[in-house]
Protein backbone atom coordinates (compact mmCIF):
# COMPACT_ATOMS: atom_id res chain seq x y z
CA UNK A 1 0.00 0.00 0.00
CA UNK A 2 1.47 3.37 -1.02
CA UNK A 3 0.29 6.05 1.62
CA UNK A 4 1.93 9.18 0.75
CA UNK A 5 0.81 11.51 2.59
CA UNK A 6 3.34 14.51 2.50
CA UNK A 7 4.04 17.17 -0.05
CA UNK A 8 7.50 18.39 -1.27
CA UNK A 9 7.94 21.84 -0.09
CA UNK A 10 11.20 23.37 0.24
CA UNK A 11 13.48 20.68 0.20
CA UNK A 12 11.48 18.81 2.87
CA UNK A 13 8.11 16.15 3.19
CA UNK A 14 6.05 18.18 5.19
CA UNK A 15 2.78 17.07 6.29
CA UNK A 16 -0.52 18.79 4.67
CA UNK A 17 -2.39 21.55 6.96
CA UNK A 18 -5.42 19.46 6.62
CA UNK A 19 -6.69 16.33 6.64
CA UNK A 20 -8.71 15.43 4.06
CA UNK A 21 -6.80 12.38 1.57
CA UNK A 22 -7.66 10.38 -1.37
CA UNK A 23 -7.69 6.67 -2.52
CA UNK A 24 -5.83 5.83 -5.25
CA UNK A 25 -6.95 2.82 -7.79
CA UNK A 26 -5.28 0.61 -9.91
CA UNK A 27 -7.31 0.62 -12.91
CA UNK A 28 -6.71 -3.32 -13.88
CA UNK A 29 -7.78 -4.61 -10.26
CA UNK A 30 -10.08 -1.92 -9.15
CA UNK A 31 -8.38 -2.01 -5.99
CA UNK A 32 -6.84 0.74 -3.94
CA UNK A 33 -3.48 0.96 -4.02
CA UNK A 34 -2.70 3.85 -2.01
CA UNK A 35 -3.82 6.98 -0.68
CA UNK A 36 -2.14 10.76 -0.89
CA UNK A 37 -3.35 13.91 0.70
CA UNK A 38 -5.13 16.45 -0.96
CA UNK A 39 -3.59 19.67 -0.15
CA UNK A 40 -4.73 23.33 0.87
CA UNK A 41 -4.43 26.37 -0.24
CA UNK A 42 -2.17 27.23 2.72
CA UNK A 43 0.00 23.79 1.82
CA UNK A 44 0.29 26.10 -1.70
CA UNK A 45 1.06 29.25 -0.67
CA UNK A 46 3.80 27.36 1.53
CA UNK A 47 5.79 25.92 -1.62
CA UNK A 48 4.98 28.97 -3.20
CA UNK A 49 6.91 31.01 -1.39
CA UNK A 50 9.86 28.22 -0.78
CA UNK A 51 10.21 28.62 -4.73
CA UNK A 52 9.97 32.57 -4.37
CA UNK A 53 12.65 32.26 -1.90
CA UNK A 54 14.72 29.85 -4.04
CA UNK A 55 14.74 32.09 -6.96
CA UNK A 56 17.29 35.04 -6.59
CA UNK A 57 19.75 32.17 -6.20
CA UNK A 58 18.17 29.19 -9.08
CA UNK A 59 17.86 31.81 -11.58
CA UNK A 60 21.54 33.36 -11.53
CA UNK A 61 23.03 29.73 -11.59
CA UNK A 62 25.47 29.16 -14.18
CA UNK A 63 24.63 27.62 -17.73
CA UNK A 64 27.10 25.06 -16.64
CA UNK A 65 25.63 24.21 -13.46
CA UNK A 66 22.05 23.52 -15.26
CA UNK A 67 23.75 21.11 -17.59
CA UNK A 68 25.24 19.22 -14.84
CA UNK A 69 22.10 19.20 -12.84
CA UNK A 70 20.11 17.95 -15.72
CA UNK A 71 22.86 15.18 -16.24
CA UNK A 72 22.70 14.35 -12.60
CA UNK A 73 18.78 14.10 -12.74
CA UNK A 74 19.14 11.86 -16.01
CA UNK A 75 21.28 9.85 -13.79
CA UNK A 76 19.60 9.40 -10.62
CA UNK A 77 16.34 8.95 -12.35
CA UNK A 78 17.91 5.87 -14.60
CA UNK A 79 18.39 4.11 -10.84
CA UNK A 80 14.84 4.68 -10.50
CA UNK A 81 14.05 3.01 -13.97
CA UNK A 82 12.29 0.18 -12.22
CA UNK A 83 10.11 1.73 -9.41
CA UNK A 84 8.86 4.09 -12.60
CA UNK A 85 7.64 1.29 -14.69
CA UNK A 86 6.22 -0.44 -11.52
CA UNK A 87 4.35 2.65 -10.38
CA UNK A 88 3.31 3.43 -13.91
CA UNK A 89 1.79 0.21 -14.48
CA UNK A 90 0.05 0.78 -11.12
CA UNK A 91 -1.78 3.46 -10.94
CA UNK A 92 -2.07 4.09 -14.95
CA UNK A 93 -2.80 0.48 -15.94
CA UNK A 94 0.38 1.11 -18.98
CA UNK A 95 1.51 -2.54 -19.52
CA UNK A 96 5.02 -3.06 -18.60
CA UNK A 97 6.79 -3.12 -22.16
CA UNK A 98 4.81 0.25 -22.29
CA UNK A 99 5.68 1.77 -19.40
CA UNK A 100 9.42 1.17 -19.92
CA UNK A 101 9.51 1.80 -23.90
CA UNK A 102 7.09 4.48 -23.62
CA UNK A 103 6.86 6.64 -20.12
CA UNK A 104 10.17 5.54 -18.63
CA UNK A 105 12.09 6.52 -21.82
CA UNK A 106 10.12 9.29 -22.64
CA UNK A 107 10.54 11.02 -19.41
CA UNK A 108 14.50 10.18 -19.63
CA UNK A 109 14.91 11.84 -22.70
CA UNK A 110 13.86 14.93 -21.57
CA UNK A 111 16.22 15.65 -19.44
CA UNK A 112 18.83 14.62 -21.28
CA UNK A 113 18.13 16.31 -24.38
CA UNK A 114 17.26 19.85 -22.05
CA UNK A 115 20.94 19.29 -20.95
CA UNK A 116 21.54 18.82 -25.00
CA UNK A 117 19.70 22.18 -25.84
CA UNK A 118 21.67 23.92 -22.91
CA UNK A 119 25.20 23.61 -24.08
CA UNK A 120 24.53 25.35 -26.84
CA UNK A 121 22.14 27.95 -25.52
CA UNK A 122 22.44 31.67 -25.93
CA UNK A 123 21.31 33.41 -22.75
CA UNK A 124 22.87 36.77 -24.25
CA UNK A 125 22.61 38.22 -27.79
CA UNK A 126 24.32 41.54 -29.67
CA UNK A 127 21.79 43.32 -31.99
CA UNK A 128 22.09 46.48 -33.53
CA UNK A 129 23.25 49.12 -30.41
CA UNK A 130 21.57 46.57 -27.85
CA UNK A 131 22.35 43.75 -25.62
CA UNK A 132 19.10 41.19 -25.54
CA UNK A 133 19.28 39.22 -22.69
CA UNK A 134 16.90 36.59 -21.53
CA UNK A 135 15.98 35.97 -17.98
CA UNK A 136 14.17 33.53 -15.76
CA UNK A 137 10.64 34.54 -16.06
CA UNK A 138 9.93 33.87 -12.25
CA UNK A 139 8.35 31.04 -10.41
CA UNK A 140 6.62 28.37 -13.05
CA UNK A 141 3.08 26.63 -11.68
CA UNK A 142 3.18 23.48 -13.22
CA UNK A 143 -0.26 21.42 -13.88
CA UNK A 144 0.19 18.00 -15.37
CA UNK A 145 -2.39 15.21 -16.80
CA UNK A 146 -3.31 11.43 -15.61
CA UNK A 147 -1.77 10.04 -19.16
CA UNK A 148 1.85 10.86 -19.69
CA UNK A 149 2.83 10.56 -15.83
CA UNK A 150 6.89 11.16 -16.47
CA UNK A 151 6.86 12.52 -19.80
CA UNK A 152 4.57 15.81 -19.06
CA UNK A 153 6.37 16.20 -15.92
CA UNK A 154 9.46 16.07 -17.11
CA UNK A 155 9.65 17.40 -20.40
CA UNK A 156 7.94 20.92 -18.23
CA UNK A 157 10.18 20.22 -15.23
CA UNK A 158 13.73 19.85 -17.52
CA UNK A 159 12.87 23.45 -19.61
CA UNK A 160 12.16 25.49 -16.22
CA UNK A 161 15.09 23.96 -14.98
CA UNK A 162 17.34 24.85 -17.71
CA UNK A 163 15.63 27.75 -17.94
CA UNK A 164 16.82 28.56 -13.84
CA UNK A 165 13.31 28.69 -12.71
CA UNK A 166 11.92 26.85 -9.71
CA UNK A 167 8.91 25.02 -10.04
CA UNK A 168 5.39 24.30 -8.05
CA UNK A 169 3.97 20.95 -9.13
CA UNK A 170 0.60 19.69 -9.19
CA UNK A 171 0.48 16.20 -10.36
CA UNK A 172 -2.59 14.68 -11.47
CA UNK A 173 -4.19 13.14 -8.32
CA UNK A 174 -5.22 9.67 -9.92
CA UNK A 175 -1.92 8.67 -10.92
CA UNK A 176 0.19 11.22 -7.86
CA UNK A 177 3.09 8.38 -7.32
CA UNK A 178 5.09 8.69 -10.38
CA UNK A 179 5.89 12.44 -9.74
CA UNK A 180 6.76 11.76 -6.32
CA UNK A 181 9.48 9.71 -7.21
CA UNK A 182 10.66 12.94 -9.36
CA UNK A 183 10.63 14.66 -6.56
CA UNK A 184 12.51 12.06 -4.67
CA UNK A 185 14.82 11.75 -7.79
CA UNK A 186 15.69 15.52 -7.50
CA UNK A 187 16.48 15.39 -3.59
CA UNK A 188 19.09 12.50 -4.45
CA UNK A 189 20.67 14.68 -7.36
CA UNK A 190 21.56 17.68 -5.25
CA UNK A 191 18.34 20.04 -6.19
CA UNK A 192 18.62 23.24 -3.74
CA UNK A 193 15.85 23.88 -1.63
CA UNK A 194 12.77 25.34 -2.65
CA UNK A 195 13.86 25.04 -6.49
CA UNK A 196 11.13 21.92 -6.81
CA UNK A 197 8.26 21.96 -4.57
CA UNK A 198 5.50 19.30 -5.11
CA UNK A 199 1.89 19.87 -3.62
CA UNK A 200 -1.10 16.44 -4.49
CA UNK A 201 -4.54 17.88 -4.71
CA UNK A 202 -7.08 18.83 -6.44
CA UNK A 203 -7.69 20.93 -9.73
CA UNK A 204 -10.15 22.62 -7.50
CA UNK A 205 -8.13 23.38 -4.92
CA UNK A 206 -4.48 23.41 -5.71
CA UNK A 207 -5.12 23.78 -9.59
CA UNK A 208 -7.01 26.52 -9.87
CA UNK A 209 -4.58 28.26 -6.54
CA UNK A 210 -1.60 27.97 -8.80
CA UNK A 211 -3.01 29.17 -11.97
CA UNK A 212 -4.23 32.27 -10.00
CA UNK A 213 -1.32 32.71 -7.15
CA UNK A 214 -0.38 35.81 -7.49
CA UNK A 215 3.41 35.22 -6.71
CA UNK A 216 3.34 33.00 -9.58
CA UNK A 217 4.43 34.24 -12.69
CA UNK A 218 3.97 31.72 -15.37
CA UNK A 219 1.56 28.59 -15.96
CA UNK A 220 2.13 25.18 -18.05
CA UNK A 221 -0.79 23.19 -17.93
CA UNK A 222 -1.81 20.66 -20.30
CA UNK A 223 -4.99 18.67 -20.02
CA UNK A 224 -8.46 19.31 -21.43
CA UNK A 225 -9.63 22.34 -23.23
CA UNK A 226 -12.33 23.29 -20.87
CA UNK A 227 -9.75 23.00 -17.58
CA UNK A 228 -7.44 25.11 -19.81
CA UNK A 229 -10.13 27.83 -20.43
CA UNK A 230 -10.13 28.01 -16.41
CA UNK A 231 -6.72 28.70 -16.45
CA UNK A 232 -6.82 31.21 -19.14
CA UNK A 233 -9.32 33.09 -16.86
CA UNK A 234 -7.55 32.92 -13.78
CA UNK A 235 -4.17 33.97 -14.74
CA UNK A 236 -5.68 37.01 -16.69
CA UNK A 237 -6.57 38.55 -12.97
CA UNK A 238 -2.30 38.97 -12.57
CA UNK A 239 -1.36 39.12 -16.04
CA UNK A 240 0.02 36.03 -16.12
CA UNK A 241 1.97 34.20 -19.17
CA UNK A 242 0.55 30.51 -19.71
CA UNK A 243 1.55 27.68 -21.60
CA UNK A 244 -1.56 25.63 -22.92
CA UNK A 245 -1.09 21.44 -24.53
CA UNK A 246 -4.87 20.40 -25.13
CA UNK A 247 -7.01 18.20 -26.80
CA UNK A 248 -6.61 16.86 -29.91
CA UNK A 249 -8.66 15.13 -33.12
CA UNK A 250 -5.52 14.15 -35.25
CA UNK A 251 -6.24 13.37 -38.69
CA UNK A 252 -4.01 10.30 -40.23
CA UNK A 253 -3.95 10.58 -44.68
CA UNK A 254 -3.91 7.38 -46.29
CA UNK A 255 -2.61 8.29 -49.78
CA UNK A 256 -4.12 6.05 -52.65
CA UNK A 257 -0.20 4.67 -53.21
CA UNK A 258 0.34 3.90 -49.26
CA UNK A 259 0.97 0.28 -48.43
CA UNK A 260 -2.48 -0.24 -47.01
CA UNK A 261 -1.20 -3.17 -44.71
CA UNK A 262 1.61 -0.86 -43.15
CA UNK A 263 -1.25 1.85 -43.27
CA UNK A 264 -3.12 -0.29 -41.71
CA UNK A 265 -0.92 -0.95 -38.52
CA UNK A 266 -0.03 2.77 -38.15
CA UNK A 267 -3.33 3.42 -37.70
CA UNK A 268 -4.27 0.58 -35.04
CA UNK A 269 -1.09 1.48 -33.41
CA UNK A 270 -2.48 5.33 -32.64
CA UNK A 271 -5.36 4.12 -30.57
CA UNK A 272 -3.97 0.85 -29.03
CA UNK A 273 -1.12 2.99 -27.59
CA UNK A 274 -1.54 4.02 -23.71
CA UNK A 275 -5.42 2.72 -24.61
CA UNK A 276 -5.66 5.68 -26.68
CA UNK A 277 -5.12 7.92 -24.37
CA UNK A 278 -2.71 10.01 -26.17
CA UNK A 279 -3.71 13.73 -27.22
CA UNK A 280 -1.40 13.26 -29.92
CA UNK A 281 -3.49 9.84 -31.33
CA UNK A 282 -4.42 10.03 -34.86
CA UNK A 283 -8.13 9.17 -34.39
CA UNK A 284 -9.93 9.92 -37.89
CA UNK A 285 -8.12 8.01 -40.41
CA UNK A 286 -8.59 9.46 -43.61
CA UNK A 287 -8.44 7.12 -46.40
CA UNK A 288 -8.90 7.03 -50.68
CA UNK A 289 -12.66 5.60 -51.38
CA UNK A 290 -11.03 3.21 -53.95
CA UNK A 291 -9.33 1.65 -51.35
CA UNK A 292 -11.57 2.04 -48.47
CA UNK A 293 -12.72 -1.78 -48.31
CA UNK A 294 -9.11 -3.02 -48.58
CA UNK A 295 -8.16 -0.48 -46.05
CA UNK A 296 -11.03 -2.03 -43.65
CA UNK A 297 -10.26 -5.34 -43.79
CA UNK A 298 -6.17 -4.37 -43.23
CA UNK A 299 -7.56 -3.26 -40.14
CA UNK A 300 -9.47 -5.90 -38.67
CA UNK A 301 -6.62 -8.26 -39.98
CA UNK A 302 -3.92 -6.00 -37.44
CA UNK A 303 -5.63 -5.28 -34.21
CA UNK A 304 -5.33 -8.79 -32.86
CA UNK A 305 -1.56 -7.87 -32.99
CA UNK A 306 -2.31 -5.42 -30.20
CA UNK A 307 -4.37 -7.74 -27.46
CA UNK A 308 -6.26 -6.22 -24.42
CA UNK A 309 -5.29 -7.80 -21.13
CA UNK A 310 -3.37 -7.52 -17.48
CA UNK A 311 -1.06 -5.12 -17.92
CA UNK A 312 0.96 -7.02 -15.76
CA UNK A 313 1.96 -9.90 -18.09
CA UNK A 314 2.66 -9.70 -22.14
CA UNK A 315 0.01 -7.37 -23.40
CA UNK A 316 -0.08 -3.93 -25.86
CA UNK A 317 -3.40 -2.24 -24.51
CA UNK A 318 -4.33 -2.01 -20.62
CA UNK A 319 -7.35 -0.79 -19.26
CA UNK A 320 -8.62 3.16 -18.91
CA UNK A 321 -7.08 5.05 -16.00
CA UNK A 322 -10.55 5.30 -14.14
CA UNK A 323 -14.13 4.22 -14.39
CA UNK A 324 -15.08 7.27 -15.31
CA UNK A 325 -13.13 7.47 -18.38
CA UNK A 326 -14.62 3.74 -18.88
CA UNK A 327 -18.20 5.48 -18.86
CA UNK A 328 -17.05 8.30 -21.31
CA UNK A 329 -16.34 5.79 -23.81
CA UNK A 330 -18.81 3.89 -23.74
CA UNK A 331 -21.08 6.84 -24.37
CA UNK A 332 -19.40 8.06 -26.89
CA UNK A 333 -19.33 4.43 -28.71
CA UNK A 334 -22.80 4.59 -28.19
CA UNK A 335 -23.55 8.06 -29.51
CA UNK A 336 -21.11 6.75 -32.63
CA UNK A 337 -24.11 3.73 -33.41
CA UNK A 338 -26.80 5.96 -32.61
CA UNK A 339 -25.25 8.36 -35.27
CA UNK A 340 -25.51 5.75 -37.96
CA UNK A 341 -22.16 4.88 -38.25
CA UNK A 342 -20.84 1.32 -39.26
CA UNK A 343 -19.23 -0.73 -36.17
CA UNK A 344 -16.68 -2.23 -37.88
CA UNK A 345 -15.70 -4.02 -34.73
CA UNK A 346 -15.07 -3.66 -31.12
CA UNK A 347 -18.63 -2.04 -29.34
CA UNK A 348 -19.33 -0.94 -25.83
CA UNK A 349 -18.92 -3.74 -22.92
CA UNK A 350 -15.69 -5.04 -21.90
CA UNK A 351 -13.35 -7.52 -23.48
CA UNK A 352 -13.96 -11.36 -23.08
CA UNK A 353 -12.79 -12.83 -20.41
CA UNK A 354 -11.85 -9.27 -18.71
CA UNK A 355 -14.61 -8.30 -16.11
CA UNK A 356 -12.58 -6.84 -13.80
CA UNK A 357 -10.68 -3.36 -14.73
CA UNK A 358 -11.76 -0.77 -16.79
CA UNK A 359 -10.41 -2.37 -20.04
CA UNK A 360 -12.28 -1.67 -23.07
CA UNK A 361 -12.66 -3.47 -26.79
CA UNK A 362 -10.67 -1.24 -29.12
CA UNK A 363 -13.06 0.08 -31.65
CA UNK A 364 -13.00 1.31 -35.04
CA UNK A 365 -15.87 3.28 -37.15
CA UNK A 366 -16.42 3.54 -41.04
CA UNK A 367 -18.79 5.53 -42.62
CA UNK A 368 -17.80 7.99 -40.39
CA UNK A 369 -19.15 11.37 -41.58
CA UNK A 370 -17.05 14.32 -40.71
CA UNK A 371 -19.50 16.31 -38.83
CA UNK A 372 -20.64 13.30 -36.65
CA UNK A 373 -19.62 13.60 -32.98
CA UNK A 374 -17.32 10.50 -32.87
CA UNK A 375 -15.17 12.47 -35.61
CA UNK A 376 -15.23 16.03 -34.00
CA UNK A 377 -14.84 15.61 -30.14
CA UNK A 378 -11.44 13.69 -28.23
CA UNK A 379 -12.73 11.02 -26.97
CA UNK A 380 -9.53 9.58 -25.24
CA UNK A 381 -9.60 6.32 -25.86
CA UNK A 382 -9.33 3.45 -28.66
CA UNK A 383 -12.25 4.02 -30.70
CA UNK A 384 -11.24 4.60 -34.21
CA UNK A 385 -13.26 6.92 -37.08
CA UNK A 386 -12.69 5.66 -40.86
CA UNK A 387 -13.84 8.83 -43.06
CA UNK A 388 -13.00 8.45 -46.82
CA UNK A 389 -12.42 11.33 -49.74
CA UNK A 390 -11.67 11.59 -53.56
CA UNK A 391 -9.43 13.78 -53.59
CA UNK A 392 -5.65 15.07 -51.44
CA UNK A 393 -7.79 18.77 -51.72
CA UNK A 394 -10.95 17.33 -49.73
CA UNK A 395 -8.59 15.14 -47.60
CA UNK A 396 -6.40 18.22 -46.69
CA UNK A 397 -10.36 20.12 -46.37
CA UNK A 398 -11.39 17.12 -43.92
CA UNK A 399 -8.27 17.26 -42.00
CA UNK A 400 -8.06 21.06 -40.77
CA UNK A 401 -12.15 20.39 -40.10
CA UNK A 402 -11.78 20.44 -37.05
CA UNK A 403 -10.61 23.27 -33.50
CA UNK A 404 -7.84 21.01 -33.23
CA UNK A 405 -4.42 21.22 -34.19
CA UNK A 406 -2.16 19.42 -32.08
CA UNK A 407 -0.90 16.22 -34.30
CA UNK A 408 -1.32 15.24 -38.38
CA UNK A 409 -0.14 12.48 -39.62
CA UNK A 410 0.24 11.34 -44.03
CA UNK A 411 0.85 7.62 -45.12
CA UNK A 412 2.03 7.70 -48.62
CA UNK A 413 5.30 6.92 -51.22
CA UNK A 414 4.99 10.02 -53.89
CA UNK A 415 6.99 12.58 -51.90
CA UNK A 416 5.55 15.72 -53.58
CA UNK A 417 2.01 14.47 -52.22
CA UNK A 418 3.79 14.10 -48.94
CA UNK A 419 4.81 16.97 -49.05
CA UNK A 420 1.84 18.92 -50.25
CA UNK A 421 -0.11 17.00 -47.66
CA UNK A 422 1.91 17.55 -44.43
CA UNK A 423 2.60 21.13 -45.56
CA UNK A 424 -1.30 21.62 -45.69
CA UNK A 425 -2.24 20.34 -42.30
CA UNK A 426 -3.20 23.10 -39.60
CA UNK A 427 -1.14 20.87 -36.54
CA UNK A 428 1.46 21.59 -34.56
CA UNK A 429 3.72 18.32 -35.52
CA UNK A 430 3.32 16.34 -38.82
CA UNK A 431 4.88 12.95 -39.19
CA UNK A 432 5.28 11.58 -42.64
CA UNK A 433 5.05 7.33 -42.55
CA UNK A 434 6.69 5.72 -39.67
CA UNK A 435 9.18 8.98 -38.39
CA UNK A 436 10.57 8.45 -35.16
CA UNK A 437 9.87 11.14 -32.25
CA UNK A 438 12.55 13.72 -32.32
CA UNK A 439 12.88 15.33 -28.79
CA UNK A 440 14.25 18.68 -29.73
CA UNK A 441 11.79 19.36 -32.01
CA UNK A 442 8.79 22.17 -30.88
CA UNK A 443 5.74 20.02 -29.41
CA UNK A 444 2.34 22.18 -29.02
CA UNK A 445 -0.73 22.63 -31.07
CA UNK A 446 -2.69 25.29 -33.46
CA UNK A 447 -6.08 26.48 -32.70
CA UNK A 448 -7.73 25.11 -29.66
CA UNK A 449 -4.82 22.63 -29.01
CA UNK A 450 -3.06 25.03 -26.95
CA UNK A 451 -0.73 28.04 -26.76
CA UNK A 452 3.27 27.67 -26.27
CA UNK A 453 5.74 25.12 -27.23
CA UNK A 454 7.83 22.26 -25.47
CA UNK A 455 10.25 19.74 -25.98
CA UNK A 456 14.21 21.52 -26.99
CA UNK A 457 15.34 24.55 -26.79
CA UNK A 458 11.48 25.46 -27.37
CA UNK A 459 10.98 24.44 -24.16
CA UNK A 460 13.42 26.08 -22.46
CA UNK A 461 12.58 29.40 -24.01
CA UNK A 462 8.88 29.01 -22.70
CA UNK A 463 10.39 29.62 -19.11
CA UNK A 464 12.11 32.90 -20.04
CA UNK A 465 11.25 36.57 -21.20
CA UNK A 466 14.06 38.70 -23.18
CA UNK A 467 15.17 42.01 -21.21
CA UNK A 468 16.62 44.94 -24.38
CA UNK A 469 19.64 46.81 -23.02
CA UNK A 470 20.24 49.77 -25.03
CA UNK A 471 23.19 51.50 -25.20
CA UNK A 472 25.63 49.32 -22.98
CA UNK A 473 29.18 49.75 -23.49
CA UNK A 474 31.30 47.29 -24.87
C-alpha cells in the first residue's frame, strides 16, 4: 500500500495543513493501491513562497551548473528506472513493455536532451546598439495530466530547470506516485531547496490556486480544453503568461499509393497505444474511397496484434485510467451507433474474459461522416473513425475540419504528395510514414490545441522573457 501523505515543499516532506486524503486505484484490479493527501491552499502558498525564496539564487546559476544538474537528474532517475515502470503500471494500468519503452524513456529523454539544448544555448545576444538578454521569467506553476505521468512532468520540469526557474507541481491526483518519485529523484541529485516543490490535490483546490497565485508568474498546464479555459481566466486577474497542450482530433492521410497493410498498422497502433489515451493519437483516419474496403479489412486483420489484457503480463493495450473514463467511452461508442455509423468491430462492454478493470474493446468506425460527434470531439480512448475522400484537396479540407491542431499524420510513397499533404495540415507536428519522435523538435498545437511550445530549446525558451539593453558599453 502506497500512503503518501506529505508534499515536497522546500526541500522537505512536510505534512498537509489538513486532513482530508484520497484513494488511489489501480485501474486493472479496481483495488486501492494507495492513498495521498489532498492539499490546501495554505499547503500552496507554503511551496509557493519556498520557490519565491529559491529564486534570486536558481535563476543566476550558471549555464554550466544547469547542464550538470540535468545530467545528474538523467542519472539518478535511470536508478529509479524500475520503481517508474512499476508505479506506472500501477496506478495508470500502462503494460510493462509500455511503461518502460514508452513513459520511462520518454521522461529520460527529456532531461537529457534539455541538458543537449543547454550547451549550446544563448542566454545573451548583440543586436544592432543593444544587448538582448533573456531571464528567468519567475516562479513556473506546473499542472500535469493522468496520461503521460513522467513525460509531461518532465519534459515541463527539464525546460524550467534549464531555464533557472523553480517550479510548483501539481500532479494529477489519480496517478500522484510517479511524480513523487521525481521529486525524490531531484532530492538524491543535489536540487537546492525550494527550487522543486511538489503539492497532491485537487484541480479545484491546488489547480485553480496555482493558476491564480499571485506570486506565480507563469503557468504550463496541459490537459483538457475546458480546464485550460479556467486557467486562461484565472491567470488574466495577474497578467500572467501561460503555456496551454490540449485536446486533440488528429487526422491520419492514407494516400491512394500507401501500403495499405503498413497503413493499416499505423493506424491501429495510434489508438492501441496508452489505450488511446494520447492527445497526440491520430483518431480519424482518412483514407482514398477506392481503397476504403481493402483499407477495412487491413484493419481488422492488425488489431489482434495489439491484445487487451493484465497489464501485468505480455500485453499492448491495458485498461482506462478510471471508471469514469470507462463510462465516457462507452457513451461516446454509443452516440457513434446511434449516429448511424458502421461498427466495424469492437462495441461498448468489456473484453472477453476481462470483467474486472476498466479495459475496453478497441473500436474502429467507417462511414464515419465528418461532422458526426465521434469524428469532431477527443474522446480519449481506442475508438477509431474511418472517413474516406476523392481527392488530397478534400482530404487536406477534412483534416483542418476540425478546433484542433495538435498532431497530423500522411501515409504515402509520392513525396511531392507528402509533401503537399503535411505542408497543408493546420497541426502543430506532422509525421510523414513511420518517423521516429525527435525530442528537440517544438511540441504544441494550433487552434484550440493550446498556446506555447515544449520539448528543446522550445521548451526552455517558454520559461524565459528577453530584457533589451540599449546602449551598454562594450
Amino acid at each position: 500500500m502506497r500512503n503518501e501523505l506529505k508534499h515536497y515543499i522546500n526541500g522537505e516532506w512536510v505534512e498537509s495543513t489538513g486532513t482530508e486524503t484520497m484513494e488511489v486505484i489501480n485501474p486493472a484490479t479496481e483495488e486501492v493501491i494507495g492513498h495521498i493527501s489532498l492539499g490546501t491552499k495554505e499547503d500552496l502558498d507554503l511551496a509557493v513562497q519556498a520557490a519565491r525564496e529559491a529564486f534570486p539564487s536558481f535563476s543566476q546559476t550558471s549555464k554550466e551548473y544547469r547542464i550538470d544538474l540535468l545530467e545528474k537528474i538523467a542519472d539518478e532517475y535511470e536508478k529509479r528506472k524500475d520503481d517508474l515502470i512499476e508505479v506506472i503500471t500501477e496506478e495508470l494500468g500502462s503494460p510493462l513493455s509500455i511503461s518502460e519503452k514508452v513513459h520511462y524513456m520518454m521522461g529520460y529523454t527529456h532531461f537529457k536532451q534539455a541538458a543537449k539544448e543547454l550547451r549550446d544555448f544563448s542566454f545573451i545576444e548583440k543586436r544592432g546598439n543593444s544587448t538582448i538578454i533573456k531571464e528567468t521569467i519567475g516562479v513556473s506553476g506546473l499542472i500535469t495530466p493522468w496520461n503521460f505521468p513522467t513525460n509531461q512532468t518532465s519534459t515541463k520540469i527539464a525546460g524550467a530547470f534549464a531555464a533557472g526557474s523553480p517550479v510548483v507541481l501539481k500532479p494529477a491526483e489519480i496517478t500522484p506516485y510517479a511524480a513523487i518519485i521525481l521529486a525524490e529523484i531531484f532530492e538524491a541529485a543535489g536540487l537546492p531547496k525550494g527550487a522543486f516543490n511538489l503539492v497532491n490535490g485537487t484541480g479545484d483546490v491546488i489547480g485553480n490556486g496555482i493558476s491564480s497565485h499571485p506570486d506565480i508568474d507563469f503557468v504550463s498546464f496541459t490537459g483538457s480544453g475546458a480546464v485550460g479555459q479556467k486557467v486562461m481566466e484565472n491567470a488574466a486577474k495577474t497578467i500572467k503568461k501561460v503555456a496551454l497542450e490540449l485536446g486533440g482530433k488528429s487526422p491520419l492521410i492514407v494516400l491512394e499509393d500507401a501500403d495499405i497493410k503498413k497503413a493499416a498498422k499505423i493506424a491501429a497502433s495510434h489508438i492501441a497505444l496508452n489505450t488511446g489515451q494520447v492527445c497526440t493519437a491520430a483518431t480519424r483516419i482518412l483514407v482514398p474511397n477506392s481503397i476504403k474496403e481493402q483499407f477495412e479489412e487491413a484493419v481488422k486483420a492488425v488489431l489482434p496484434n495489439f491484445p487487451v489484457g493484465d497489464p501485468q503480463k505480455e500485453t499492448f493495450i491495458g485498461p482506462l485510467v478510471a471508471k469514469k473514463q470507462w463510462d465516457r467511452v462507452q457513451e461516446y461508442i454509443e452516440k457513434g451507433i446511434e449516429e448511424g455509423a458502421t461498427l466495424l468491430t469492437g462495441g461498448t462492454g468489456k473484453p472477453e474474459g476481462l470483467d474486472k478493470g476498466y479495459f475496453v474493446k478497441p473500436t474502429v468506425f467507417t462511414d464515419v461522416k465528418n461532422d458526426m460527434i465521434i469524428a469532431q470531439e477527443e474522446i480519449f480512448g481506442p475508438v477509431m473513425s474511418i472517413i474516406t475522400y476523392d481527392t488530397v484537396d478534400e482530404a487536406i479540407e477534412i483534416a483542418n475540419d476540425t478546433v484542433y491542431g495538435l498532431a497530423g499524420y500522411v501515409v504515402g510513397e509520392d513525396p511531392e504528395t507528402l509533401q503537399k499533404v503535411a505542408s497543408s495540415i493546420r497541426a502543430g507536428q506532422i509525421t510523414v510514414n513511420k518517423a521516429k519522435p525527435d525530442f528537440s523538435a517544438p511540441f504544441g498545437g494550433f487552434k484550440q490545441s493550446g498556446i506555447g511550445r515544449e520539448w528543446g530549446n522550445f521548451g526552455i525558451e517558454e520559461y524565459l522573457e528577453p530584457k533589451a539593453i540599449m546602449g551598454m558599453p562594450s
